[in-house]
N, C-alpha and C. Protein backbone atom coordinates (compact mmCIF):
# COMPACT_ATOMS: atom_id res chain seq x y z
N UNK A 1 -22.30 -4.31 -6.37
CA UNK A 1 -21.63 -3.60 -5.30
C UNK A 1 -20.16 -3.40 -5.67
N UNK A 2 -19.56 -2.09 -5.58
CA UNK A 2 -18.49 -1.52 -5.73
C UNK A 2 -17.91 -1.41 -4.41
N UNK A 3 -16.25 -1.66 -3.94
CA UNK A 3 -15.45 -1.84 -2.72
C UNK A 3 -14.41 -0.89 -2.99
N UNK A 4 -14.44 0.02 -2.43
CA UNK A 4 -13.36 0.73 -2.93
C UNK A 4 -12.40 0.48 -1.71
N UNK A 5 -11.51 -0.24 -1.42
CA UNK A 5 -10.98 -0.85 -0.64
C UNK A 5 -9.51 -0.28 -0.26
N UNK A 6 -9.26 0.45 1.19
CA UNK A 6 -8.47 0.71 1.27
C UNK A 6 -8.19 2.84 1.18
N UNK A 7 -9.37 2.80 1.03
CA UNK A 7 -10.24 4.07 0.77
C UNK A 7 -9.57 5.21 1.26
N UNK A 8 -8.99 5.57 2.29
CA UNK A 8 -8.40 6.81 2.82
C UNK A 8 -9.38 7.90 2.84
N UNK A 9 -9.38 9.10 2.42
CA UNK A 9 -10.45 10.03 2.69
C UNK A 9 -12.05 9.70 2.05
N UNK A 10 -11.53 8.80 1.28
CA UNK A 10 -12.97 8.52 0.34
C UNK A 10 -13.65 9.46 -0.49
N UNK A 11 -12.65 10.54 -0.96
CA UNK A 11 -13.06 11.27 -2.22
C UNK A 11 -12.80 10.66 -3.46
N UNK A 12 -12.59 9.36 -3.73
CA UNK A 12 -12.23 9.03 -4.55
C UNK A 12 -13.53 7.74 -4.56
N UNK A 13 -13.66 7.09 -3.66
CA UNK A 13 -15.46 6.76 -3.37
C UNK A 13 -16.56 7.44 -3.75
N UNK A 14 -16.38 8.63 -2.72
CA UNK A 14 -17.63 9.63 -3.55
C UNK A 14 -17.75 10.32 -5.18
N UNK A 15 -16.56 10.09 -5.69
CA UNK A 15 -16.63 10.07 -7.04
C UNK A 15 -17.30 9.11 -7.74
N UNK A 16 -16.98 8.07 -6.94
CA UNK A 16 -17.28 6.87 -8.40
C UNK A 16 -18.76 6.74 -7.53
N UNK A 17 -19.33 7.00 -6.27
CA UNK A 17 -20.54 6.67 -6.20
C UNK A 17 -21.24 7.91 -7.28
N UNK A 18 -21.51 9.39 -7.47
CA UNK A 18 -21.58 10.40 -8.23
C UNK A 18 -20.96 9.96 -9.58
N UNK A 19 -20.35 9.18 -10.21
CA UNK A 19 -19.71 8.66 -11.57
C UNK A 19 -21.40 7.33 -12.17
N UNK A 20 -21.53 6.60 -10.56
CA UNK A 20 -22.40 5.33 -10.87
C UNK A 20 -23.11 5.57 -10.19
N UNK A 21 -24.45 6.15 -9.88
CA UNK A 21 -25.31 6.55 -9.28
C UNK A 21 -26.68 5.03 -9.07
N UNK A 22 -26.25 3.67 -9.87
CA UNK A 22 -27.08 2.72 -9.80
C UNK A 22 -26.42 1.51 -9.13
N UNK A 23 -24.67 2.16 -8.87
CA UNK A 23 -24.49 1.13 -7.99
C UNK A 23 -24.28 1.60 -6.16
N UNK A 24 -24.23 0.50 -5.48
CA UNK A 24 -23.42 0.73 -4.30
C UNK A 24 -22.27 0.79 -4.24
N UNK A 25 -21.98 1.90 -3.43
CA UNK A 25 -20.34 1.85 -3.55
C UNK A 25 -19.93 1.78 -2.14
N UNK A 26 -19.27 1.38 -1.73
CA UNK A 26 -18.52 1.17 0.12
C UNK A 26 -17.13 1.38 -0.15
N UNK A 27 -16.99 2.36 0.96
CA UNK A 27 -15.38 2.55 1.13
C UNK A 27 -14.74 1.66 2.18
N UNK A 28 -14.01 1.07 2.16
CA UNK A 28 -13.52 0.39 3.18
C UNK A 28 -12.04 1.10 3.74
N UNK A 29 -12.03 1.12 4.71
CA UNK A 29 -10.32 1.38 5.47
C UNK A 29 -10.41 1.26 7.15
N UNK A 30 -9.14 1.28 7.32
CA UNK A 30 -8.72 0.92 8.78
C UNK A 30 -8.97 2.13 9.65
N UNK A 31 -8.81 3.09 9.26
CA UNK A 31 -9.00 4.71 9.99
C UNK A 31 -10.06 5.16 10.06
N UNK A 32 -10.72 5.06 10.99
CA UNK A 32 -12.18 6.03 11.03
C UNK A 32 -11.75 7.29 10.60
N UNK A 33 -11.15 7.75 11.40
CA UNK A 33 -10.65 9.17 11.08
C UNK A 33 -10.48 10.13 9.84
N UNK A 34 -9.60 9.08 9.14
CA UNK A 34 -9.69 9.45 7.38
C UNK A 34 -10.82 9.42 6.81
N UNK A 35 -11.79 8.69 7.42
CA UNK A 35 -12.70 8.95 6.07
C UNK A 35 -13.82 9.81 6.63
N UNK A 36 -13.96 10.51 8.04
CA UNK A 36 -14.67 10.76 8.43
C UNK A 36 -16.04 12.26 7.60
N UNK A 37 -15.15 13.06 7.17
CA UNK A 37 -15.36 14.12 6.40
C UNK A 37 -16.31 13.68 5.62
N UNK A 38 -15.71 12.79 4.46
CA UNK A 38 -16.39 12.32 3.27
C UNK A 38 -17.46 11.70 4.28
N UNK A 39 -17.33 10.41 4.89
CA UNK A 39 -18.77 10.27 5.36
C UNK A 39 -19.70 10.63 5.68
N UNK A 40 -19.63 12.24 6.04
CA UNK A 40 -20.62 13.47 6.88
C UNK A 40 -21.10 13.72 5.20
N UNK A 41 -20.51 14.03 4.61
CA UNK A 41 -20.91 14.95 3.34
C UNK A 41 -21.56 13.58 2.36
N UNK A 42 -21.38 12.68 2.50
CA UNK A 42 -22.05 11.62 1.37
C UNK A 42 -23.83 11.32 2.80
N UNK A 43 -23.61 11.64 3.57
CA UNK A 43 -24.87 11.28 4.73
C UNK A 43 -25.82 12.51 4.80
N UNK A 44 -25.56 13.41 4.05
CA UNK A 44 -26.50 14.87 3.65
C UNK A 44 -27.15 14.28 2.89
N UNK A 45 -28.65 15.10 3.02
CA UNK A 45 -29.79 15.15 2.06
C UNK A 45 -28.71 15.15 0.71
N UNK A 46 -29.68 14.43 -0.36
CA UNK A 46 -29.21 14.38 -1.80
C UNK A 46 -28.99 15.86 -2.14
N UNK A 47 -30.47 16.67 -2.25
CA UNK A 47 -30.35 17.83 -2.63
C UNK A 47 -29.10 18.63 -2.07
N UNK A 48 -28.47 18.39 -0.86
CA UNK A 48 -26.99 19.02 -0.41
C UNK A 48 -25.91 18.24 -0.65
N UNK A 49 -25.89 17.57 -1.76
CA UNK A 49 -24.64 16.90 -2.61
C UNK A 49 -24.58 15.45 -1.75
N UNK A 50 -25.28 14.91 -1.05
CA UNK A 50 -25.33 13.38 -0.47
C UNK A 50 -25.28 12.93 -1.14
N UNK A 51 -25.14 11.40 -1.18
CA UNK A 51 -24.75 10.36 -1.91
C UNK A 51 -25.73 8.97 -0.83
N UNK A 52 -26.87 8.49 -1.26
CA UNK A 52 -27.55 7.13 -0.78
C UNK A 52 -26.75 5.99 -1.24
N UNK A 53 -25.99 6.10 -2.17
CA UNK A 53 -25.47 4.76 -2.62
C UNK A 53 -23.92 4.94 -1.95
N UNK A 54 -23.48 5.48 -1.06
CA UNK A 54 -22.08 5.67 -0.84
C UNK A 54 -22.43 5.35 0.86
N UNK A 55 -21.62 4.45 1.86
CA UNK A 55 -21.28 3.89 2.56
C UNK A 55 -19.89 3.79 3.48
N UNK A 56 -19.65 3.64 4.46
CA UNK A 56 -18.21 3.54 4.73
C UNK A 56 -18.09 2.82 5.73
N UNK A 57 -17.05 2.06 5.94
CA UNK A 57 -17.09 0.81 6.43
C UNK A 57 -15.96 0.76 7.39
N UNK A 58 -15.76 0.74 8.32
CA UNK A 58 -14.13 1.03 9.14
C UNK A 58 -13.77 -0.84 9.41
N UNK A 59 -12.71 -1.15 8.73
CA UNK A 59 -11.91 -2.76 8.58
C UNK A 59 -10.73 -2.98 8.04
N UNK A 60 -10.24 -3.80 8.68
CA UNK A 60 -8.42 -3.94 7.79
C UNK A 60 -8.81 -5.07 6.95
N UNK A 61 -8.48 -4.99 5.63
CA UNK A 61 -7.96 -5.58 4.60
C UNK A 61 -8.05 -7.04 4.93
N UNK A 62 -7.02 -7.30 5.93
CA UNK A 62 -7.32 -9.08 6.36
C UNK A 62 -8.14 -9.37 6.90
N UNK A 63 -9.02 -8.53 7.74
CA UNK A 63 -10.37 -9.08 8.56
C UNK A 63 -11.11 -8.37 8.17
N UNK A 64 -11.70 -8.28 6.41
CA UNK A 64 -13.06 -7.88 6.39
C UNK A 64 -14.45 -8.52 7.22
N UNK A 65 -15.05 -7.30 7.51
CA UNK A 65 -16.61 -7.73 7.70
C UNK A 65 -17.22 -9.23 7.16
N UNK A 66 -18.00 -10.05 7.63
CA UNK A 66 -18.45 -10.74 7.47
C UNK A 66 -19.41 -10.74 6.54
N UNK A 67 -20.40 -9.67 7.06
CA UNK A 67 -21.49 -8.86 6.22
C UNK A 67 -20.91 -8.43 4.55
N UNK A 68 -19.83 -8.65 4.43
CA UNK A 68 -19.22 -8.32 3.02
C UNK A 68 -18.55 -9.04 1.92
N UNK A 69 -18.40 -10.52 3.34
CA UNK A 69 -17.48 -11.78 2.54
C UNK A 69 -18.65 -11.96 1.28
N UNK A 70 -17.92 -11.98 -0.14
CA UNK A 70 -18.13 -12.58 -1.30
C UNK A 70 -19.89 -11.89 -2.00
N UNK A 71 -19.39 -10.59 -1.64
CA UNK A 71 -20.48 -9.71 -2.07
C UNK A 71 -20.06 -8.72 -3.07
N UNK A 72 -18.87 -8.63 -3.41
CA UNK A 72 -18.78 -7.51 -4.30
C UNK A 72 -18.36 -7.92 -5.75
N UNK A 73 -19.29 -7.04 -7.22
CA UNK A 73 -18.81 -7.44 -7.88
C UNK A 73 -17.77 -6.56 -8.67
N UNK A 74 -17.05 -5.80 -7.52
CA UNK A 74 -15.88 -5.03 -8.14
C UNK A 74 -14.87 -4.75 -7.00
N UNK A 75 -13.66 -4.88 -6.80
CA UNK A 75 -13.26 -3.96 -5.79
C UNK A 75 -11.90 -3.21 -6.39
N UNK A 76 -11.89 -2.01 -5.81
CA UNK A 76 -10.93 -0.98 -6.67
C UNK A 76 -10.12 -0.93 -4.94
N UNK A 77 -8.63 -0.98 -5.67
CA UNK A 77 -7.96 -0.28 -4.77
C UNK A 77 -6.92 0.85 -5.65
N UNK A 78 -6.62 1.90 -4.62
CA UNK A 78 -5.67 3.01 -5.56
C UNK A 78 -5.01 3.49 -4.49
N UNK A 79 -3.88 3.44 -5.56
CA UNK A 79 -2.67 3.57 -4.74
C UNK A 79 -2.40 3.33 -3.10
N UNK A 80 -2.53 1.90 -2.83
CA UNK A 80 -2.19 1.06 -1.63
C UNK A 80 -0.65 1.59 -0.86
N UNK A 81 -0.74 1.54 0.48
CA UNK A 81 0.84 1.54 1.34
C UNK A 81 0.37 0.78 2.50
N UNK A 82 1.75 0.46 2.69
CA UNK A 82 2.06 -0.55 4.12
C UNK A 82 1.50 -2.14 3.49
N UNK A 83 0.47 -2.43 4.37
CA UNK A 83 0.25 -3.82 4.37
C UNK A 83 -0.34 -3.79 3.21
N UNK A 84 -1.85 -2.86 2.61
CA UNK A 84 -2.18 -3.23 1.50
C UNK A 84 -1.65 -3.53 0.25
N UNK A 85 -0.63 -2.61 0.41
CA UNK A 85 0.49 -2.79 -0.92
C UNK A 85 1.09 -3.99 -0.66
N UNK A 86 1.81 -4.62 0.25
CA UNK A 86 2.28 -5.91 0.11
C UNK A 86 1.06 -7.14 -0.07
N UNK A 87 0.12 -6.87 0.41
CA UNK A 87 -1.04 -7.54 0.01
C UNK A 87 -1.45 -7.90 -1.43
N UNK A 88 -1.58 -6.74 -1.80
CA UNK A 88 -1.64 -6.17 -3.51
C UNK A 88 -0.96 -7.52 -4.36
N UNK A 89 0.63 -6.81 -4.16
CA UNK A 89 1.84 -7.66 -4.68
C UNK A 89 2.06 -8.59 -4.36
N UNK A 90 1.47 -9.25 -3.50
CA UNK A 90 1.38 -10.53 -3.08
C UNK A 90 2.34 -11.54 -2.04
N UNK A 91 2.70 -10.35 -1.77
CA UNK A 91 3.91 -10.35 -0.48
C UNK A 91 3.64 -10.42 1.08
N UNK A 92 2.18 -10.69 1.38
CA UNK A 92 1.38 -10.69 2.82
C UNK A 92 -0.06 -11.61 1.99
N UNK A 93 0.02 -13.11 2.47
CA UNK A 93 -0.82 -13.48 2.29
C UNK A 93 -1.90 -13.28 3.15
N UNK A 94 -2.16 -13.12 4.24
CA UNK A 94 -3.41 -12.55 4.76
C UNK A 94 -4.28 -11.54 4.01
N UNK A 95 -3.15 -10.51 3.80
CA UNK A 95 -3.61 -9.73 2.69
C UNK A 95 -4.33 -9.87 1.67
N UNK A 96 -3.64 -10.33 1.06
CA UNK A 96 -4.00 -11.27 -0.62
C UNK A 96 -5.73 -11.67 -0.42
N UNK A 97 -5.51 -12.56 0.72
CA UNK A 97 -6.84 -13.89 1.16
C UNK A 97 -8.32 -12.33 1.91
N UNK A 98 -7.47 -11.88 1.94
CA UNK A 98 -8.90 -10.83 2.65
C UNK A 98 -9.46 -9.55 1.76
N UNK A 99 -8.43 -9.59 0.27
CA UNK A 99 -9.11 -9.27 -0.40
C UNK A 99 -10.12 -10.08 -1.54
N UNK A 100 -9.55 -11.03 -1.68
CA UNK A 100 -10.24 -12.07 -2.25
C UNK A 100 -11.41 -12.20 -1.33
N UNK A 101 -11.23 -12.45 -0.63
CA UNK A 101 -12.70 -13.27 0.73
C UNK A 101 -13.95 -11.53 0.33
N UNK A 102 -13.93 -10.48 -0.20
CA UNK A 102 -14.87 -9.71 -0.74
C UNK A 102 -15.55 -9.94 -1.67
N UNK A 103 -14.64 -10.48 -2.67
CA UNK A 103 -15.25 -10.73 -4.40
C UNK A 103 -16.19 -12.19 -4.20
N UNK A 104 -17.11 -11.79 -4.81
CA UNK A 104 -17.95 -13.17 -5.55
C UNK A 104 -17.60 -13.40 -7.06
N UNK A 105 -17.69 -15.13 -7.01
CA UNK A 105 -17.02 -15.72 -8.09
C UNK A 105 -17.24 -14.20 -9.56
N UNK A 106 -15.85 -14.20 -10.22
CA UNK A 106 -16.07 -14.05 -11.20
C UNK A 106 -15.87 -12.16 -11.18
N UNK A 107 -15.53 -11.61 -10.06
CA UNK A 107 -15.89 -10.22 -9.48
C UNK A 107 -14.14 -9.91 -9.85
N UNK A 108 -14.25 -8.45 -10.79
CA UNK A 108 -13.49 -7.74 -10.69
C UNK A 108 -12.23 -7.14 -9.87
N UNK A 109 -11.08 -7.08 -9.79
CA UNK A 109 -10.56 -6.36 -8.50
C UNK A 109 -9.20 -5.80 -9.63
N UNK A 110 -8.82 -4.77 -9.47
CA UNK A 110 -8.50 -3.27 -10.09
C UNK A 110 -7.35 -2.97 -8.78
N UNK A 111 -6.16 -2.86 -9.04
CA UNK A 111 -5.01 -2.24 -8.28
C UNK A 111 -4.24 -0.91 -9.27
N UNK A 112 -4.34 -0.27 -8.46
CA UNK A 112 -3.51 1.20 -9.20
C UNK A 112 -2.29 1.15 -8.54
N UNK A 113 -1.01 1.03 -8.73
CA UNK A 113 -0.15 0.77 -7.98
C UNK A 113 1.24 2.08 -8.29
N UNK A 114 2.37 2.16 -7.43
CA UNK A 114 2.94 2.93 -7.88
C UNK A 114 4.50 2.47 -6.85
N UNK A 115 5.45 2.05 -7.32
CA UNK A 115 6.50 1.58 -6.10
C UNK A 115 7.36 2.31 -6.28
N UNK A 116 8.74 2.11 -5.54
CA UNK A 116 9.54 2.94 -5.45
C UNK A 116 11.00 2.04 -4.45
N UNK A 117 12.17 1.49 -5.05
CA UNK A 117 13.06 0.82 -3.91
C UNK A 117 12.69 1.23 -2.33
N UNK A 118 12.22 2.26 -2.13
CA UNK A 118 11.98 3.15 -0.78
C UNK A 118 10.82 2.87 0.17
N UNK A 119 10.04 1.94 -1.25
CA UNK A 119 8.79 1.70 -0.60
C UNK A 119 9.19 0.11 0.90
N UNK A 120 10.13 -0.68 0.18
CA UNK A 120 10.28 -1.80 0.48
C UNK A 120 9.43 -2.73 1.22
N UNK A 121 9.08 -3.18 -0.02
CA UNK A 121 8.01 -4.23 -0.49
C UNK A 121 8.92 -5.49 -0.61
N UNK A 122 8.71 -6.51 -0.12
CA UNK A 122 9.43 -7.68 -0.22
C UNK A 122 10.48 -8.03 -1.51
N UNK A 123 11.04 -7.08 -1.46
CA UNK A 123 12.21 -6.58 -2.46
C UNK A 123 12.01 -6.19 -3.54
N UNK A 124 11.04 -6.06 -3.99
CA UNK A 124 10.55 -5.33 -5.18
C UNK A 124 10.79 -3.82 -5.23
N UNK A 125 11.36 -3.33 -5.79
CA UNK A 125 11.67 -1.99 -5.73
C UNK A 125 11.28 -1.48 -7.12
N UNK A 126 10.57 -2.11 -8.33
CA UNK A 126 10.02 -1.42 -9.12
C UNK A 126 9.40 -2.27 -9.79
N UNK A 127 7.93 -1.55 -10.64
CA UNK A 127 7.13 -2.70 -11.19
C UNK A 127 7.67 -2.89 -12.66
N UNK A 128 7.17 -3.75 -13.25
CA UNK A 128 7.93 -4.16 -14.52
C UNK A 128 7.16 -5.51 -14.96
N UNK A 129 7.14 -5.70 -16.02
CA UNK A 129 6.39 -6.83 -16.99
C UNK A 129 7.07 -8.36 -16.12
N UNK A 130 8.56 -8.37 -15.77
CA UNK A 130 8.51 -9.71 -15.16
C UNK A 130 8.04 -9.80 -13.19
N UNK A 131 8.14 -8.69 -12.99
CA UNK A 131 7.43 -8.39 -11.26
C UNK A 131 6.28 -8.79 -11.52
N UNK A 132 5.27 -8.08 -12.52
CA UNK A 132 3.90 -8.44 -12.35
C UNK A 132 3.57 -9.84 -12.61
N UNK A 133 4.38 -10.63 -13.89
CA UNK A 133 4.03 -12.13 -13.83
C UNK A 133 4.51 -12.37 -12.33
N UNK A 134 5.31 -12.32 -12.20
CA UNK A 134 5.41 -12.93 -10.31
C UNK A 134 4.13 -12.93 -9.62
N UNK A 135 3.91 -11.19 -9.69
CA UNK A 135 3.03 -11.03 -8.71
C UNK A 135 1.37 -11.81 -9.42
N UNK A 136 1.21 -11.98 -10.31
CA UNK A 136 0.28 -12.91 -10.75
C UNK A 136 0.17 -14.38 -10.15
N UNK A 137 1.44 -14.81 -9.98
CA UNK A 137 1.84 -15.91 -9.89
C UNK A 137 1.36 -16.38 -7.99
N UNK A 138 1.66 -15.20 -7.78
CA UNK A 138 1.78 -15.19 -6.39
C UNK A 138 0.19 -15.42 -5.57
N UNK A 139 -0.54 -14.29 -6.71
CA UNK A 139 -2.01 -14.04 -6.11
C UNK A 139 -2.98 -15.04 -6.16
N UNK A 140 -2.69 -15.62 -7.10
CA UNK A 140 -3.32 -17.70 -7.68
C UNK A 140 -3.70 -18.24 -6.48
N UNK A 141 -2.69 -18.11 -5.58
CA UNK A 141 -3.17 -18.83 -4.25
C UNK A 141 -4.74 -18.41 -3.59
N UNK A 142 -5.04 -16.95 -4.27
CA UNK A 142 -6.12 -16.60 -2.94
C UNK A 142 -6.81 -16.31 -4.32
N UNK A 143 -6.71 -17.03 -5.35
CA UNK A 143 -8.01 -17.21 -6.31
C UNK A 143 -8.08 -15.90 -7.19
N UNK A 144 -6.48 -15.01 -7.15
CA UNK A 144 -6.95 -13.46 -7.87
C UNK A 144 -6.21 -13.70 -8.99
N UNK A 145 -6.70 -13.94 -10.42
CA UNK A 145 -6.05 -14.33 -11.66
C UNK A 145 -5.72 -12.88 -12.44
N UNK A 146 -4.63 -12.85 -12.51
CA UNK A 146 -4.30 -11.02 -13.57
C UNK A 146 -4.40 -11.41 -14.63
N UNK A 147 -5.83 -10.83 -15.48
CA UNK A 147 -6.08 -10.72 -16.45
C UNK A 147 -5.04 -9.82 -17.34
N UNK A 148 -4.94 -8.10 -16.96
CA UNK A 148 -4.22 -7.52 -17.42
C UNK A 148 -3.51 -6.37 -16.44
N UNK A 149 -2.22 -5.97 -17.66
CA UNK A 149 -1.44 -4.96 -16.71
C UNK A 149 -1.27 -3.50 -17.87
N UNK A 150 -0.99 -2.58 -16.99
CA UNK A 150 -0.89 -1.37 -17.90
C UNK A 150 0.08 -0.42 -17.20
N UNK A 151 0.33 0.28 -18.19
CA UNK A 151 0.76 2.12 -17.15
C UNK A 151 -0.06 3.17 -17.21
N UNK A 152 0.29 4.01 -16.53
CA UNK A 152 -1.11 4.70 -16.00
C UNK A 152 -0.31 6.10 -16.18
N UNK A 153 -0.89 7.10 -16.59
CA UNK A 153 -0.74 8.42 -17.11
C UNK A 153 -1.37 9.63 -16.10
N UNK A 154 -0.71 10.26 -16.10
CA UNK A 154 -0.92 11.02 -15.23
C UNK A 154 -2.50 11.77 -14.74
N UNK A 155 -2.77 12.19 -16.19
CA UNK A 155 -4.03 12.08 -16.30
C UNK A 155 -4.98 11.33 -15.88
N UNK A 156 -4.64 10.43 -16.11
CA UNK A 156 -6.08 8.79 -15.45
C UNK A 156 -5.52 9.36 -14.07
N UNK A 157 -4.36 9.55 -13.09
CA UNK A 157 -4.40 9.30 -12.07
C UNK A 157 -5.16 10.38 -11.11
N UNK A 158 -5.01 11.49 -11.91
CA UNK A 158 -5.81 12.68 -11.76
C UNK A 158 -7.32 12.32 -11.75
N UNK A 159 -7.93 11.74 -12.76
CA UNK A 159 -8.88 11.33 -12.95
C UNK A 159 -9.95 10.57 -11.77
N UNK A 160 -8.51 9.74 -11.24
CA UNK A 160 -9.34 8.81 -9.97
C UNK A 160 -9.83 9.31 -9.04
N UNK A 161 -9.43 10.58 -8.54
CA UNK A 161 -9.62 11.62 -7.63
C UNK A 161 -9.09 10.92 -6.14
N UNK A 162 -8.15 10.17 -6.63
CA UNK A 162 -7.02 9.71 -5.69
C UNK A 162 -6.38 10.85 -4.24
N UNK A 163 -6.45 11.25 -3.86
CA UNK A 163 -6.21 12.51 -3.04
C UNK A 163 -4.36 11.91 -2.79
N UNK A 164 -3.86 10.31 -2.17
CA UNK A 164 -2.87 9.86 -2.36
C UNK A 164 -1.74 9.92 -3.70
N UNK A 165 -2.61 9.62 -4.39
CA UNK A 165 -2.24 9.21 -6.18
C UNK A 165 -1.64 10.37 -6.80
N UNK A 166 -2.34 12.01 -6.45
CA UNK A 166 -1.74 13.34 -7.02
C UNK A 166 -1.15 13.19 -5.69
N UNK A 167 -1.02 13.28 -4.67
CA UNK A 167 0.25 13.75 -3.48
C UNK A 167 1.36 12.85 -4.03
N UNK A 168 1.33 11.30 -4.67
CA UNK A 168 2.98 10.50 -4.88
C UNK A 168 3.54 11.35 -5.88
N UNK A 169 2.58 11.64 -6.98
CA UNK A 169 3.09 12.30 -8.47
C UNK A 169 3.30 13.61 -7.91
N UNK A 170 2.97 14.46 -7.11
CA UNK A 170 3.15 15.81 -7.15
C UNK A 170 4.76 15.76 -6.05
N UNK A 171 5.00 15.03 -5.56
CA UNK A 171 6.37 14.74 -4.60
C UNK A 171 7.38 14.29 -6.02
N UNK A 172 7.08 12.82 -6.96
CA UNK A 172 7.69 12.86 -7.59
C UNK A 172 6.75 12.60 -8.82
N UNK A 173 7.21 13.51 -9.68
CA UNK A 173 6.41 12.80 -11.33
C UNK A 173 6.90 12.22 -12.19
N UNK A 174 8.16 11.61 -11.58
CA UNK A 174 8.60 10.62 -12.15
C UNK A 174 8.20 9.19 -12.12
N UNK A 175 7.54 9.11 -11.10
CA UNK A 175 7.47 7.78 -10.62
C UNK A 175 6.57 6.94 -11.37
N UNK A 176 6.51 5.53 -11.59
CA UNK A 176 6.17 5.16 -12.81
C UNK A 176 4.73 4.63 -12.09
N UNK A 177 3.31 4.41 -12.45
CA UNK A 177 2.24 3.92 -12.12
C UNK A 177 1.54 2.81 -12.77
N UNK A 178 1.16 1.76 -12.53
CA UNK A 178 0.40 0.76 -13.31
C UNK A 178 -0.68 0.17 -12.52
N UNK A 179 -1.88 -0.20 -13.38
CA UNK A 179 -2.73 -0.66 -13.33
C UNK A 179 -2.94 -2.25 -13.17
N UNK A 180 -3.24 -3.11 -12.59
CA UNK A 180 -2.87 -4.44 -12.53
C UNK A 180 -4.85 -5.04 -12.26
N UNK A 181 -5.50 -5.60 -13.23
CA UNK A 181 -6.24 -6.25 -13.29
C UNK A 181 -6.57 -7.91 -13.07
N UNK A 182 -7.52 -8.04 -12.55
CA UNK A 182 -7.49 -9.26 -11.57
C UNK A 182 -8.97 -9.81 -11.45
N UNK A 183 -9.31 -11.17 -11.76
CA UNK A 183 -10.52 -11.61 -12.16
C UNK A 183 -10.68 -12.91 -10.78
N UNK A 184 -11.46 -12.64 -9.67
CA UNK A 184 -11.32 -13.68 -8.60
C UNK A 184 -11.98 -15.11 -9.48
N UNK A 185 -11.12 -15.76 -9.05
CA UNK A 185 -11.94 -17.42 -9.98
C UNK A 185 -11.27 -18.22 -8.40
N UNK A 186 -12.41 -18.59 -7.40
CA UNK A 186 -11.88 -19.23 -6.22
C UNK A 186 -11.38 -20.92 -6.69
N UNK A 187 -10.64 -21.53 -6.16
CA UNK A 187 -10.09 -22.51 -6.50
C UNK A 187 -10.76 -23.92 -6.45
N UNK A 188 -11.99 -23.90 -5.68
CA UNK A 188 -12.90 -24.83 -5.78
C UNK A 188 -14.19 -24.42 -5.44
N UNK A 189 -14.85 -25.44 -5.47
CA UNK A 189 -16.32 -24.85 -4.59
C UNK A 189 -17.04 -25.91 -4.17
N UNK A 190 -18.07 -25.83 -3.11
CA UNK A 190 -18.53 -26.62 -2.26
C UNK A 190 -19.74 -27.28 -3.14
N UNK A 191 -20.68 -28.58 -2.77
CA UNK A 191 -21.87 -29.57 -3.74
C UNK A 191 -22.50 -28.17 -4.37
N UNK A 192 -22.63 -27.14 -3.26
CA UNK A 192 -24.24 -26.48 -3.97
C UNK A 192 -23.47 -25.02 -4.65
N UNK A 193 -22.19 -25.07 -4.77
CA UNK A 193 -21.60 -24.06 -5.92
C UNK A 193 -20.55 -23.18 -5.23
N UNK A 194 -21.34 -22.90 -4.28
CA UNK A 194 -20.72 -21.65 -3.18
C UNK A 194 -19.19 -21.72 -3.22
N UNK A 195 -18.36 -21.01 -3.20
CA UNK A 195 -17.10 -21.09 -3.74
C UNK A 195 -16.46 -21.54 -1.87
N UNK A 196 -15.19 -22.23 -2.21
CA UNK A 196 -14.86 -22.75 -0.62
C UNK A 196 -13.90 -21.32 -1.11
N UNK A 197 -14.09 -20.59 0.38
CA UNK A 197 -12.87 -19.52 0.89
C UNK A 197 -12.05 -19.70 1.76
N UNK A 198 -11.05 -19.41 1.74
CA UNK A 198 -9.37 -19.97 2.62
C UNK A 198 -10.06 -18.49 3.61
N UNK A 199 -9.37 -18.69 5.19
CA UNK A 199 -9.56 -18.09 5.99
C UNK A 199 -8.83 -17.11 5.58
N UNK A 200 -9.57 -15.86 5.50
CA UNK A 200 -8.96 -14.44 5.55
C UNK A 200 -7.97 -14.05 6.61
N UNK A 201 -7.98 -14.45 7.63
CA UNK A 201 -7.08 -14.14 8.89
C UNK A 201 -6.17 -15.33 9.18
């Protein structure tokens, strides 16, 4: 199961469900509204461009679904604002803990990120090789270990079918983008394995 977390219109969901046609993919976000479109058009017969493996899920970030705690073995977020982004960066632990509380041991989680002084993010005003050790540092608590970090090219961002991701770059294309990879390893676990999870809320 794929989480595309934080989803907004969810054309960028219905891609990667149409990209992976053998997995599930769920969009998650707080707005019914935003994703409503994409949900009509992924709920059509296949033969009219539907999507069976594509889903959408209306939840904030800190109070995921229950039905979802420690089920996914991927979750993608792209290009995050407001709480998710401080979540992300590790600047709203609720945040942090309710994206973790999705992943099962060992599960993927993928941030496309993009800041800006303007954004104001718990003072971070731009990403950089010693921000992200921080923000590594930071995410440990809710079990999200950064494997790796990158920059991201305009192209890949195009690629994601981000509908957000080309609106930051097409306002400014200067702005610098990175990729921040993250491997959930929960911090203990209970006699019969099950990983113990810190309350999401």
């Amino acid at each position: 199961m794929i989480i595309d977390l934080g989803t907004g219109d969810g054309r960028a969901a219905l891609a990667l469900a149409q990209a992976e046609p053998t997995a599930l993919v769920i969009g998650v976000d707080a707005d019914a509204a935003s994703m409503a479109e994409t949900s009509r058009r992924a709920a059509r017969a296949t033969d009219r461009g539907g999507r069976a493996n594509l889903l959408f899920v209306v939840a904030a970030a800190e109070s995921p679904p229950a039905e979802l705690i420690g089920l996914a073995d991927e979750i993608r977020i792209l290009f995050p604002w407001g709480s998710l982004l401080r979540g992300v960066l590790g600047r709203d632990e609720r945040i942090s803990r309710g994206i973790a509380a999705l992943a099962r041991p060992g599960a993927r989680v993928s941030a496309t990120v993009s800041i800006t002084p303007a954004d104001g993010v718990g003072g971070i005003g731009a990403l950089d090789s010693a921000t992200i050790a921080e923000v590594g540092d930071d995410l440990r608590t809710a079990g999200l270990r950064l494997t790796a970090s990158r920059r991201v090219d305009r192209d890949a961002v195009r690629a994601s079918r981000s509908t957000w991701g080309r609106r930051l770059l097409g306002t400014a294309g200067d702005r610098l983008v990175w990729r921040l990879d993250f491997t959930f390893e929960p911090r203990s676990t209970k006699p019969d394995g099950r990983p113990v999870r810190e309350p999401a809320v």
